[in-house]
C-alpha atoms as a PDB file:
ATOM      1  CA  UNK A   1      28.679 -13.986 -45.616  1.00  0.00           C
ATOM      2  CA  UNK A   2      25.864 -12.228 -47.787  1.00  0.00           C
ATOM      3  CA  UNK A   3      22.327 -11.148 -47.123  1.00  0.00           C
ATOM      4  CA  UNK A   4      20.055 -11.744 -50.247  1.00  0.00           C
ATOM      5  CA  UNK A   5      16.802 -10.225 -48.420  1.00  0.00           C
ATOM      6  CA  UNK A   6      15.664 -13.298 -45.449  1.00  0.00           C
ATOM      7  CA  UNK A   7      18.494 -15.090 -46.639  1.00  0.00           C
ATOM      8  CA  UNK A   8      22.025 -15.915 -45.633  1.00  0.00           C
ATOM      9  CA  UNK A   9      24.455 -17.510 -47.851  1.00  0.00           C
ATOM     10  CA  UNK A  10      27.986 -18.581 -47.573  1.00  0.00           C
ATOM     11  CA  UNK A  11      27.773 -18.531 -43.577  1.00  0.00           C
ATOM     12  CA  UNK A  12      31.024 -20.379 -42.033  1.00  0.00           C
ATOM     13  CA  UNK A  13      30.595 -21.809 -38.956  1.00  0.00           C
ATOM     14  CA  UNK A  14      32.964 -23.375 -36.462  1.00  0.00           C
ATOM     15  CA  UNK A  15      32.124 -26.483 -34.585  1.00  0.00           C
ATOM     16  CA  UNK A  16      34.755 -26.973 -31.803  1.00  0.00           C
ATOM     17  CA  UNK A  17      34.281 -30.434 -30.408  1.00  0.00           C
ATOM     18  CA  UNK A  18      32.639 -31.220 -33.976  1.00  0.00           C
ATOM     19  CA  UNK A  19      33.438 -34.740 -33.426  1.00  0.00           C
ATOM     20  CA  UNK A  20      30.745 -35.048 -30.405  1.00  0.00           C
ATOM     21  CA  UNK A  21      27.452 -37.207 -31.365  1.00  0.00           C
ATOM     22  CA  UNK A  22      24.650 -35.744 -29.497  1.00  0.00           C
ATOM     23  CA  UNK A  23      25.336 -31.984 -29.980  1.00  0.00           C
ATOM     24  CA  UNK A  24      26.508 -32.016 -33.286  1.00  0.00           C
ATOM     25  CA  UNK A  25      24.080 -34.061 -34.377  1.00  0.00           C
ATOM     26  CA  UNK A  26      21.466 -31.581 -33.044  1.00  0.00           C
ATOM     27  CA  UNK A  27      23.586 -28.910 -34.865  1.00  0.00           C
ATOM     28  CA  UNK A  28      22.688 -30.525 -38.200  1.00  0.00           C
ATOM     29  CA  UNK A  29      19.037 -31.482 -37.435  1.00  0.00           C
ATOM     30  CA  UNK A  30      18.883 -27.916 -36.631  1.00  0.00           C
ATOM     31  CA  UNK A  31      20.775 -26.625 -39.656  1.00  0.00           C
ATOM     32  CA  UNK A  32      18.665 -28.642 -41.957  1.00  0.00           C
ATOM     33  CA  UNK A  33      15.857 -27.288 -40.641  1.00  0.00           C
ATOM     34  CA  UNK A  34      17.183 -23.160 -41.355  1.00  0.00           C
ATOM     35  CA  UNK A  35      15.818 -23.327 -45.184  1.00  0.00           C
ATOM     36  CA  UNK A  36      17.116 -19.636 -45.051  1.00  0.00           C
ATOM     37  CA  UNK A  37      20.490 -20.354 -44.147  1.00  0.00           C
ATOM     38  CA  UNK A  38      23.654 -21.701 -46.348  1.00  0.00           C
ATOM     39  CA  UNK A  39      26.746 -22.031 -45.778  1.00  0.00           C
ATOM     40  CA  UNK A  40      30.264 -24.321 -44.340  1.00  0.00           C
ATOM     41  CA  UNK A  41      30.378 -25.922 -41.179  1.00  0.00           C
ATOM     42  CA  UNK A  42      33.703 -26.376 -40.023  1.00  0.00           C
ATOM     43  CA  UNK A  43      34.048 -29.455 -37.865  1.00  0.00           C
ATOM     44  CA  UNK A  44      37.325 -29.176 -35.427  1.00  0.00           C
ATOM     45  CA  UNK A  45      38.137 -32.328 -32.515  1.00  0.00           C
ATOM     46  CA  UNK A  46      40.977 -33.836 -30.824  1.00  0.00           C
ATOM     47  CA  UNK A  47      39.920 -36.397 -32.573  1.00  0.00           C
ATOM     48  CA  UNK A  48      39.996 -35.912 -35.734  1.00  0.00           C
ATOM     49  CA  UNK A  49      38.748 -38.951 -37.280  1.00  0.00           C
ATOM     50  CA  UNK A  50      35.178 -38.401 -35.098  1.00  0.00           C
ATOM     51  CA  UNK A  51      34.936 -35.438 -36.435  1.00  0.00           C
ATOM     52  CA  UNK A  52      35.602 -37.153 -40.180  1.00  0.00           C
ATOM     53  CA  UNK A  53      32.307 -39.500 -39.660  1.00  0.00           C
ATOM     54  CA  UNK A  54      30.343 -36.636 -38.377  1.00  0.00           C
ATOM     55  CA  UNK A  55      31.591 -34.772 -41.914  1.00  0.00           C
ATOM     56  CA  UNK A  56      30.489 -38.150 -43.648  1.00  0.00           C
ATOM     57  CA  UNK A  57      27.033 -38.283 -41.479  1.00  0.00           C
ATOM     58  CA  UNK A  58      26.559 -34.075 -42.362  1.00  0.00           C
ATOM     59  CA  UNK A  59      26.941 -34.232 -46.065  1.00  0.00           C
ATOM     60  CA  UNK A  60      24.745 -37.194 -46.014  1.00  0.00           C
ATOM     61  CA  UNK A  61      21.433 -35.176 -45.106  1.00  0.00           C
ATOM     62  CA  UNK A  62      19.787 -32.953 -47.524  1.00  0.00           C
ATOM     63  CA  UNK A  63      20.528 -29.198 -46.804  1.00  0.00           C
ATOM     64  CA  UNK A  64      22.044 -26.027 -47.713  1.00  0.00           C
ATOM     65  CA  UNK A  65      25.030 -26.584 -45.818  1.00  0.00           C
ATOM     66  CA  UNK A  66      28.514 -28.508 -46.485  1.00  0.00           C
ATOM     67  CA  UNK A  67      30.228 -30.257 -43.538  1.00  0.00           C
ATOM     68  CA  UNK A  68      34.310 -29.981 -43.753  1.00  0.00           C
ATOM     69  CA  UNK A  69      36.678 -31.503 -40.981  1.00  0.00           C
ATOM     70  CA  UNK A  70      39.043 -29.246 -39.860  1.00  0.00           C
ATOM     71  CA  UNK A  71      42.287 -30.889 -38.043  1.00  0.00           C
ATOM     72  CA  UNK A  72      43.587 -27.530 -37.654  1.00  0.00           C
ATOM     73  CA  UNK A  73      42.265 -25.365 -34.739  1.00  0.00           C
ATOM     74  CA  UNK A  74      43.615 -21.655 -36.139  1.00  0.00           C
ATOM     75  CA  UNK A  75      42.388 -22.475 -39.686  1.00  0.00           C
ATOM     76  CA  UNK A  76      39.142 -23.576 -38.468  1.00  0.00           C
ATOM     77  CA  UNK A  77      38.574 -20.486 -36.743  1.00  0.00           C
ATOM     78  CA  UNK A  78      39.134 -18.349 -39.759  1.00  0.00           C
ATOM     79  CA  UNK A  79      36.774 -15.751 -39.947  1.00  0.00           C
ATOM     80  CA  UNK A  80      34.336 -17.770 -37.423  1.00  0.00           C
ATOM     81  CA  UNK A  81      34.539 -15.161 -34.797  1.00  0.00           C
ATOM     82  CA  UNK A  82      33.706 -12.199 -37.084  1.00  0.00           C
ATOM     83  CA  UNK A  83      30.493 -14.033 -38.671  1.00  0.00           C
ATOM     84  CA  UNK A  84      29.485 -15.031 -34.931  1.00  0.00           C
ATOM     85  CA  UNK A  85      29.904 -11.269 -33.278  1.00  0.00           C
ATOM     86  CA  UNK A  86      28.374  -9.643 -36.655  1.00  0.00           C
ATOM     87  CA  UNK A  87      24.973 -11.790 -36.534  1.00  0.00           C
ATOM     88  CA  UNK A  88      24.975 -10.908 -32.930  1.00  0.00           C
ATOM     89  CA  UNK A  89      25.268  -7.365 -33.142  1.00  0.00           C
ATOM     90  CA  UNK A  90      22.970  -7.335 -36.153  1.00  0.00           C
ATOM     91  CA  UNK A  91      20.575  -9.037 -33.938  1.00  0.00           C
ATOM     92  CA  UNK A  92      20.503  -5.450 -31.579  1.00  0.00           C
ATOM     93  CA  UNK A  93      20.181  -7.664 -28.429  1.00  0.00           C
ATOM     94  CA  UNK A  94      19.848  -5.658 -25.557  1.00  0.00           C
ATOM     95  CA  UNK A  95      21.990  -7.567 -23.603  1.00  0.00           C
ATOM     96  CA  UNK A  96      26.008  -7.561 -22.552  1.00  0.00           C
ATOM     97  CA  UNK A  97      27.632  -9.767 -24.922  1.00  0.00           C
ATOM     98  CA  UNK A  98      30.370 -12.131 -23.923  1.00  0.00           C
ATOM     99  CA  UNK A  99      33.223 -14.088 -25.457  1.00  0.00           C
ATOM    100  CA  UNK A 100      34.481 -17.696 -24.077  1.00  0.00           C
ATOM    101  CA  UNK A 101      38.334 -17.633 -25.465  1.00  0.00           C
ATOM    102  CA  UNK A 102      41.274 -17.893 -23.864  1.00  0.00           C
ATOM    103  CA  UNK A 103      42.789 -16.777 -26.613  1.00  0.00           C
ATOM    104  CA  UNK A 104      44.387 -13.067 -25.622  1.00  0.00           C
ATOM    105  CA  UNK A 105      44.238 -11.477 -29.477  1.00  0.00           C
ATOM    106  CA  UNK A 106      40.484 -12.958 -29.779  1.00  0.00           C
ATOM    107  CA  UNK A 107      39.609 -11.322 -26.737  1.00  0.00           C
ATOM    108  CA  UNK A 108      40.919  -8.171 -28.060  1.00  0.00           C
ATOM    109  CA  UNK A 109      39.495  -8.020 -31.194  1.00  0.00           C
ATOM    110  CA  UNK A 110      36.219  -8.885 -29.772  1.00  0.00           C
ATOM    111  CA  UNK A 111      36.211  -6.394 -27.685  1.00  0.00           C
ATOM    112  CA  UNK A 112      37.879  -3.707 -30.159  1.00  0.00           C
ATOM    113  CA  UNK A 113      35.840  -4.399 -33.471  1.00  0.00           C
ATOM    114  CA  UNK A 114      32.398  -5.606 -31.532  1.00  0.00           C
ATOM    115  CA  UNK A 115      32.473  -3.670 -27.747  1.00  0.00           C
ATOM    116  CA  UNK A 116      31.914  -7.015 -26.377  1.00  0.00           C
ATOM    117  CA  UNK A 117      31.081  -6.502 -22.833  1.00  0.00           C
ATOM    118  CA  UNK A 118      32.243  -9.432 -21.084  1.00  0.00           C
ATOM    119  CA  UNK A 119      35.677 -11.856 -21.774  1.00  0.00           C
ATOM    120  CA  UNK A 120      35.156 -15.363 -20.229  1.00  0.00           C
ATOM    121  CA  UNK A 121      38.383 -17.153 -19.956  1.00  0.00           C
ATOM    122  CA  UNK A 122      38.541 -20.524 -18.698  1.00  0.00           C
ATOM    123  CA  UNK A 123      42.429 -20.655 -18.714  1.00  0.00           C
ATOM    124  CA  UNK A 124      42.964 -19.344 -15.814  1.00  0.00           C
ATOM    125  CA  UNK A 125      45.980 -17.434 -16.783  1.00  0.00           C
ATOM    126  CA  UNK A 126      45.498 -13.929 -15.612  1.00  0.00           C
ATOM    127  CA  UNK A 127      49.097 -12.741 -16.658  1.00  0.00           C
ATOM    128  CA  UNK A 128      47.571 -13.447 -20.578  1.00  0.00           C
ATOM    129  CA  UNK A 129      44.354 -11.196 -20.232  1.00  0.00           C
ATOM    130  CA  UNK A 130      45.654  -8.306 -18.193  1.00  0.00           C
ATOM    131  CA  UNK A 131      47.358  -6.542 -21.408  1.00  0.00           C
ATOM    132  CA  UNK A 132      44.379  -6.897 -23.262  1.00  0.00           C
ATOM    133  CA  UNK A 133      41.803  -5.950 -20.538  1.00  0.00           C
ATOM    134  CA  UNK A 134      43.846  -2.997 -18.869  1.00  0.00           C
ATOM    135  CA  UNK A 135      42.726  -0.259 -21.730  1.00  0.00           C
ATOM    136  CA  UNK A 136      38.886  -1.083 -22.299  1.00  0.00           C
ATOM    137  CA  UNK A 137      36.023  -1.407 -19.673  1.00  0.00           C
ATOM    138  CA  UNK A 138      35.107  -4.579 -20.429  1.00  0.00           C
ATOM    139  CA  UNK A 139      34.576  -7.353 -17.898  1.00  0.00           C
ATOM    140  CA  UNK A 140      36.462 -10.463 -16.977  1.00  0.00           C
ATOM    141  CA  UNK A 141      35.012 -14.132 -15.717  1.00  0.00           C
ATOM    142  CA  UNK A 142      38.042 -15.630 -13.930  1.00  0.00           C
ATOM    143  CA  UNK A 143      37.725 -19.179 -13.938  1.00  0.00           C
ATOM    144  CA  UNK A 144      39.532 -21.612 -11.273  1.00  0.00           C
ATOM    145  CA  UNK A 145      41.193 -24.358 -13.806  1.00  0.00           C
ATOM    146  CA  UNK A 146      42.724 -26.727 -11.532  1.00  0.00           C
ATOM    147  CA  UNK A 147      44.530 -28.656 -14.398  1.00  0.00           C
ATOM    148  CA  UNK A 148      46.450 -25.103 -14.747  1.00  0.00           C
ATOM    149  CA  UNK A 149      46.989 -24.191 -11.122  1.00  0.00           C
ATOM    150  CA  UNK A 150      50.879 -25.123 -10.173  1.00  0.00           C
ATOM    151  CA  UNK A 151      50.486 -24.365  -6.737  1.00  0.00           C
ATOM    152  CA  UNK A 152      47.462 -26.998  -6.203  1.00  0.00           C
ATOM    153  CA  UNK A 153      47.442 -29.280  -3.068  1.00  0.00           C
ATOM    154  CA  UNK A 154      45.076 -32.013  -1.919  1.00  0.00           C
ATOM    155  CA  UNK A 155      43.114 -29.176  -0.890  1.00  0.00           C
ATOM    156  CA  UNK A 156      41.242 -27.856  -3.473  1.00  0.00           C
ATOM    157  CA  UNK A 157      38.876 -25.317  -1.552  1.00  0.00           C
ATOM    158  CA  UNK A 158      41.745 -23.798  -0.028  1.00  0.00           C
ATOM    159  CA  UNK A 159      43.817 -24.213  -3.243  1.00  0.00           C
ATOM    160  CA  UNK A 160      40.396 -22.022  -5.059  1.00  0.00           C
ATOM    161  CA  UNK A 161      40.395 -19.483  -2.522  1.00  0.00           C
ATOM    162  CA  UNK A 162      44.493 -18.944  -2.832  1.00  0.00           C
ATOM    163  CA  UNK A 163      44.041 -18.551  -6.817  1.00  0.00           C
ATOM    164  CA  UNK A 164      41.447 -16.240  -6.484  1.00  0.00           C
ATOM    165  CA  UNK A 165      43.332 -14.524  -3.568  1.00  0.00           C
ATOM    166  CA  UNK A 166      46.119 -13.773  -5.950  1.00  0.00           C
ATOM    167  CA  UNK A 167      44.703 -13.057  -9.137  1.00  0.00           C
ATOM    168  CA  UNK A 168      41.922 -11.156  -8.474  1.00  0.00           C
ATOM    169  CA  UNK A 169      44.229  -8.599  -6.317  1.00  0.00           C
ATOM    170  CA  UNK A 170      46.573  -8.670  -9.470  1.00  0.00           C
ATOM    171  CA  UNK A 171      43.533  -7.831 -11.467  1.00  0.00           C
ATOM    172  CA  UNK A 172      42.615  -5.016  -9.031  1.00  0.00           C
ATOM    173  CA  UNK A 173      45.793  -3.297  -9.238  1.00  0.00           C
ATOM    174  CA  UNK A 174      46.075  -3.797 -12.821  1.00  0.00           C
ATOM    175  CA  UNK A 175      42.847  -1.237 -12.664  1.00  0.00           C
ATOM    176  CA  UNK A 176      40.252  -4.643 -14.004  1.00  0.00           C
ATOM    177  CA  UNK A 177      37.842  -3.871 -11.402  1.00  0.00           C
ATOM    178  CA  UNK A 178      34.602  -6.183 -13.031  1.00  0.00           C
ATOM    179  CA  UNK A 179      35.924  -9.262 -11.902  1.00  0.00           C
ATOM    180  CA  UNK A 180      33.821 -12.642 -11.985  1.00  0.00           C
ATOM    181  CA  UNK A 181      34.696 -15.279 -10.536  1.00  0.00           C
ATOM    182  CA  UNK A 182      34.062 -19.066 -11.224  1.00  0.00           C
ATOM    183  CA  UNK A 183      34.764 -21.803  -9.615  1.00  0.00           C
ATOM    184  CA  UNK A 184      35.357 -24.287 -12.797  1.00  0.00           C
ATOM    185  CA  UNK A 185      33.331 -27.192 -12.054  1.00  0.00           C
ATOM    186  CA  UNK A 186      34.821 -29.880 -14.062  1.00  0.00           C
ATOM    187  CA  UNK A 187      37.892 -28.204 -15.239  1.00  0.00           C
ATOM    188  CA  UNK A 188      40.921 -30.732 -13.629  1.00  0.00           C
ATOM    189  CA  UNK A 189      38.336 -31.679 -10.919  1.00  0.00           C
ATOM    190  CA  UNK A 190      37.002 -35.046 -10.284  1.00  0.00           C
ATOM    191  CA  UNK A 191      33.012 -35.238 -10.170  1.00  0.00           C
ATOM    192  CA  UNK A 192      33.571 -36.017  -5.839  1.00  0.00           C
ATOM    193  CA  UNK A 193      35.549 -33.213  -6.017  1.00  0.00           C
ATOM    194  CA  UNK A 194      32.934 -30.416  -7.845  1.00  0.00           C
ATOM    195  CA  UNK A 195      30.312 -31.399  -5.680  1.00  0.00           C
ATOM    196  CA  UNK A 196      32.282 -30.895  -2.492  1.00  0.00           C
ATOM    197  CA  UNK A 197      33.140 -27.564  -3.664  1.00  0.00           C
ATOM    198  CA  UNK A 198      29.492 -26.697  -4.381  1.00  0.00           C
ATOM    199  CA  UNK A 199      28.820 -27.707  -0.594  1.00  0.00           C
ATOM    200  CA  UNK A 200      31.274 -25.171   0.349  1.00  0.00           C
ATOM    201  CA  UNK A 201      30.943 -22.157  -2.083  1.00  0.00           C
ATOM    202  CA  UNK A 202      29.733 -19.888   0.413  1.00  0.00           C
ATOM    203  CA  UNK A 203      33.607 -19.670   1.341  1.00  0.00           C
ATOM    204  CA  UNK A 204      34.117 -17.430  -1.793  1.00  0.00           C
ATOM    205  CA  UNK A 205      32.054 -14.854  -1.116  1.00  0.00           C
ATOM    206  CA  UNK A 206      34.817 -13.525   1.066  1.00  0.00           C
ATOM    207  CA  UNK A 207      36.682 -12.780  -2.227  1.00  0.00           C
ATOM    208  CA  UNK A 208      34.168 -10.090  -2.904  1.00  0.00           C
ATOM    209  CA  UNK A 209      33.253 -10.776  -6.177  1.00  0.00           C
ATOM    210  CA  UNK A 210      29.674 -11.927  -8.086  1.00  0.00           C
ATOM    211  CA  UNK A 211      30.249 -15.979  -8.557  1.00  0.00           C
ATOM    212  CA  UNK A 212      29.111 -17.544 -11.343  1.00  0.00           C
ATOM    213  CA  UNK A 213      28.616 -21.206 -11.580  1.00  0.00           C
ATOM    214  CA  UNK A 214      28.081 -23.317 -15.004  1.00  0.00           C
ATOM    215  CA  UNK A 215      27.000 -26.725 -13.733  1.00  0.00           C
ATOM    216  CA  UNK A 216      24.142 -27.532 -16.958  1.00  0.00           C
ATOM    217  CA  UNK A 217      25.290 -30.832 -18.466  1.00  0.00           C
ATOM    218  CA  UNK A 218      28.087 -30.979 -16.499  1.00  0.00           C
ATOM    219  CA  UNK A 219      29.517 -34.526 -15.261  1.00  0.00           C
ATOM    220  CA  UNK A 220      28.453 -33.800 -11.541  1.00  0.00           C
ATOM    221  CA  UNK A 221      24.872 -33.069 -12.624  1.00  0.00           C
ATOM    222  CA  UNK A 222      24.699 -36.563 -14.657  1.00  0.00           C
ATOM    223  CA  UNK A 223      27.445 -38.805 -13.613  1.00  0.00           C
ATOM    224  CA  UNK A 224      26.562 -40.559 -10.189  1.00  0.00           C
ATOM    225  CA  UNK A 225      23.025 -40.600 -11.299  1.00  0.00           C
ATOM    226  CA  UNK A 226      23.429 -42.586 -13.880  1.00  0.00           C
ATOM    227  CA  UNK A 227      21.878 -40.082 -16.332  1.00  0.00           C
ATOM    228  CA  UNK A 228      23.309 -38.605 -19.714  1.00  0.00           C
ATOM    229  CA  UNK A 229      23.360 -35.451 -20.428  1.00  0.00           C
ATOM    230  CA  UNK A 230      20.029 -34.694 -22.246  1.00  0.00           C
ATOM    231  CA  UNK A 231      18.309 -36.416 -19.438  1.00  0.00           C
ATOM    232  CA  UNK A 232      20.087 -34.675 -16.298  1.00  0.00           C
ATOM    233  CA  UNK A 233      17.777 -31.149 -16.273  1.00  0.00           C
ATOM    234  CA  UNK A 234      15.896 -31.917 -13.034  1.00  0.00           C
ATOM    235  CA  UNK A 235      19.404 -33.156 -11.236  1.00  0.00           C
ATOM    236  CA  UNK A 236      20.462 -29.787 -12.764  1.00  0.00           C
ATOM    237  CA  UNK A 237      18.225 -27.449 -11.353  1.00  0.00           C
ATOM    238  CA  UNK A 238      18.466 -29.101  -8.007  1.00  0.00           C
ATOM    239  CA  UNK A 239      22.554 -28.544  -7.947  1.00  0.00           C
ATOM    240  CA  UNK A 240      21.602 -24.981  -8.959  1.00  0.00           C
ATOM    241  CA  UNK A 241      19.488 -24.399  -6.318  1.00  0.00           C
ATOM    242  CA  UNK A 242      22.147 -24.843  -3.928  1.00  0.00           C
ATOM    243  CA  UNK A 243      24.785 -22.644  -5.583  1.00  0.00           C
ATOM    244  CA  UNK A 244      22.216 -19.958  -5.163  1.00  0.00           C
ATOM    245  CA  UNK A 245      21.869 -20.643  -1.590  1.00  0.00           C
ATOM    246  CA  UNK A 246      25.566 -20.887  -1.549  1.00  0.00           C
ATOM    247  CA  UNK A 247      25.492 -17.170  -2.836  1.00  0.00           C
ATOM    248  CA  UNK A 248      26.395 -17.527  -6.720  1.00  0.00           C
ATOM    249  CA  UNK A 249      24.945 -15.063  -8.823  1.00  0.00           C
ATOM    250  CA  UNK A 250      25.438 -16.092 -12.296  1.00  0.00           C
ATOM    251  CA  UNK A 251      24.258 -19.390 -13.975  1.00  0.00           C
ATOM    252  CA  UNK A 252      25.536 -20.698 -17.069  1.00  0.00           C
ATOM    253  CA  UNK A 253      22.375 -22.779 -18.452  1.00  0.00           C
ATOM    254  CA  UNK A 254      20.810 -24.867 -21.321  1.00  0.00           C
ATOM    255  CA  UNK A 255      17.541 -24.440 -20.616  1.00  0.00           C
ATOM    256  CA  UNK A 256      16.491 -21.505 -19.838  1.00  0.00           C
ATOM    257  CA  UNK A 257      12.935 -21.455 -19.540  1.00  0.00           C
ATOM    258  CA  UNK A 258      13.342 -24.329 -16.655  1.00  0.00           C
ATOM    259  CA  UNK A 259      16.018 -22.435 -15.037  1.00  0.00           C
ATOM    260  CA  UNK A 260      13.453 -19.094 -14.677  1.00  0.00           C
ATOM    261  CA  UNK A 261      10.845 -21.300 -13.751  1.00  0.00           C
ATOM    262  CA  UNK A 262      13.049 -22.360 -10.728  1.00  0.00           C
ATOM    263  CA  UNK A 263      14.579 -18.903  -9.769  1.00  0.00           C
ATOM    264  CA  UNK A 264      11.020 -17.365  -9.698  1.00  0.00           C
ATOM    265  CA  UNK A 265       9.808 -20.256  -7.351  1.00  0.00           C
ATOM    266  CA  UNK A 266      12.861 -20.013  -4.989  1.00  0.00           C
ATOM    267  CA  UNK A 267      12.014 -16.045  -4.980  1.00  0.00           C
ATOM    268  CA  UNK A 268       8.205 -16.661  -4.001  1.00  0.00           C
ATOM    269  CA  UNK A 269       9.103 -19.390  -1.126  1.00  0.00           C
END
């Protein structure tokens, strides 16, 4: 990456899911749009061939940037994380800073080379981070990924509250002490199945940590409305409002500016 005054050349930027139509089409609307930005997009899917016609459909607009599909996951990373964290921290945000991986060596070098504050790791696998997390101060979201949890039942409230049971007191004595936890709407769980666990959040505030919910775009905020999800924002806000009467502190959102709009009301009712 170089800085020629405004400008940024030779940017590389990983898409992961770059075979997706709506969002990566926004990407490059966006993209062409940055007149003072030039670089490679990187375009990784499980499906590689998507991602192949959205590298057709990107080189096909005029811009400063060239499309390339990537069927290799490490290679497509390359140097991604490093141009991500840098802009960030050259942006002198005066916010905590966190990292989706569950990828234990990212998580350490984000955390070594960039003091990234947070780690969110939607793996699930505790025994992975712990290593990595034990000699730094930064925090940990631990995620409830059903599709990884061996010891599930038909139960999955009381299957959430056993996996947090467990690995949050393996955290704790591990000396990990900012612990969030999230109940992983979507991850292994059928639509029914997130929206009965929204119902009964309120039973994980017994684990005694801040929960933080991503539900934006999410299936269960589109799905059995019959809405998509660029049309799904007021459904959204609505399943929001009752994880923050179920006691979750932390949302993971889109759109922002609706989302403050909504806290501020629910604070002045």
């Amino acid at each position: 990456m170089k800085h020629y005054g405004d400008r940024v050349e030779d940017l590389v930027i990983t898409y992961i899911g770059g075979g997706s139509r709506g969002w990566a089409w926004t990407l490059m609307s966006d993209l062409a749009r940055a007149k003072d930005l030039s670089g490679t997009v990187r375009l990784y899917d499980i499906d590689p061939e998507a991602a192949h016609v959205n590298e057709v459909i990107g080189n096909s607009i005029p811009h400063n940037f060239r499309y390339e599909a990537c069927p290799d996951l490490a290679a497509s990373l390359k140097g991604a994380v490093h141009v991500a964290l840098t802009i960030v921290r050259q942006l002198n945000l005066r916010v905590p800073v966190s990292v989706d991986t569950f990828r234990p060596a990212i998580a350490k070098r984000a955390i070594e080379e960039f003091g990234v504050e947070l780690i969110n790791d939607i793996s699930g696998k505790v025994f992975n981070f712990i290593g990595v997390l034990s000699g730094f101060h930064a925090g940990y979201v631990l995620t409830y990924n059903r599709a990884n949890d061996e010891h599930k039942t038909a139960n999955l409230l009381s299957d959430a509250l056993a996996f947090f049971g467990r690995n949050v007191d393996q955290l704790h004595r591990a000396g990990i002490s900012d612990v969030i936890i999230d109940p992983g709407f979507g991850f292994g769980q059928t639509v029914e199945e997130s929206l009965s666990l929204l119902d009964n959040l309120s039973a994980l505030r017994h684990i005694g940590c801040p929960i933080l919910a991503g539900i934006s775009r999410k299936r269960m905020a589109y799905q059995l409305a019959g809405l998509t999800p660029d049309t799904c924002l007021d459904e959204t806000l609505r399943l929001e409002r009752i994880a923050l009467a179920q006691g979750v502190r932390i949302l993971r959102v889109h759109d922002v500016a609706a989302t403050k709009q909504m806290i501020t009301q629910i604070a002045n009712e």
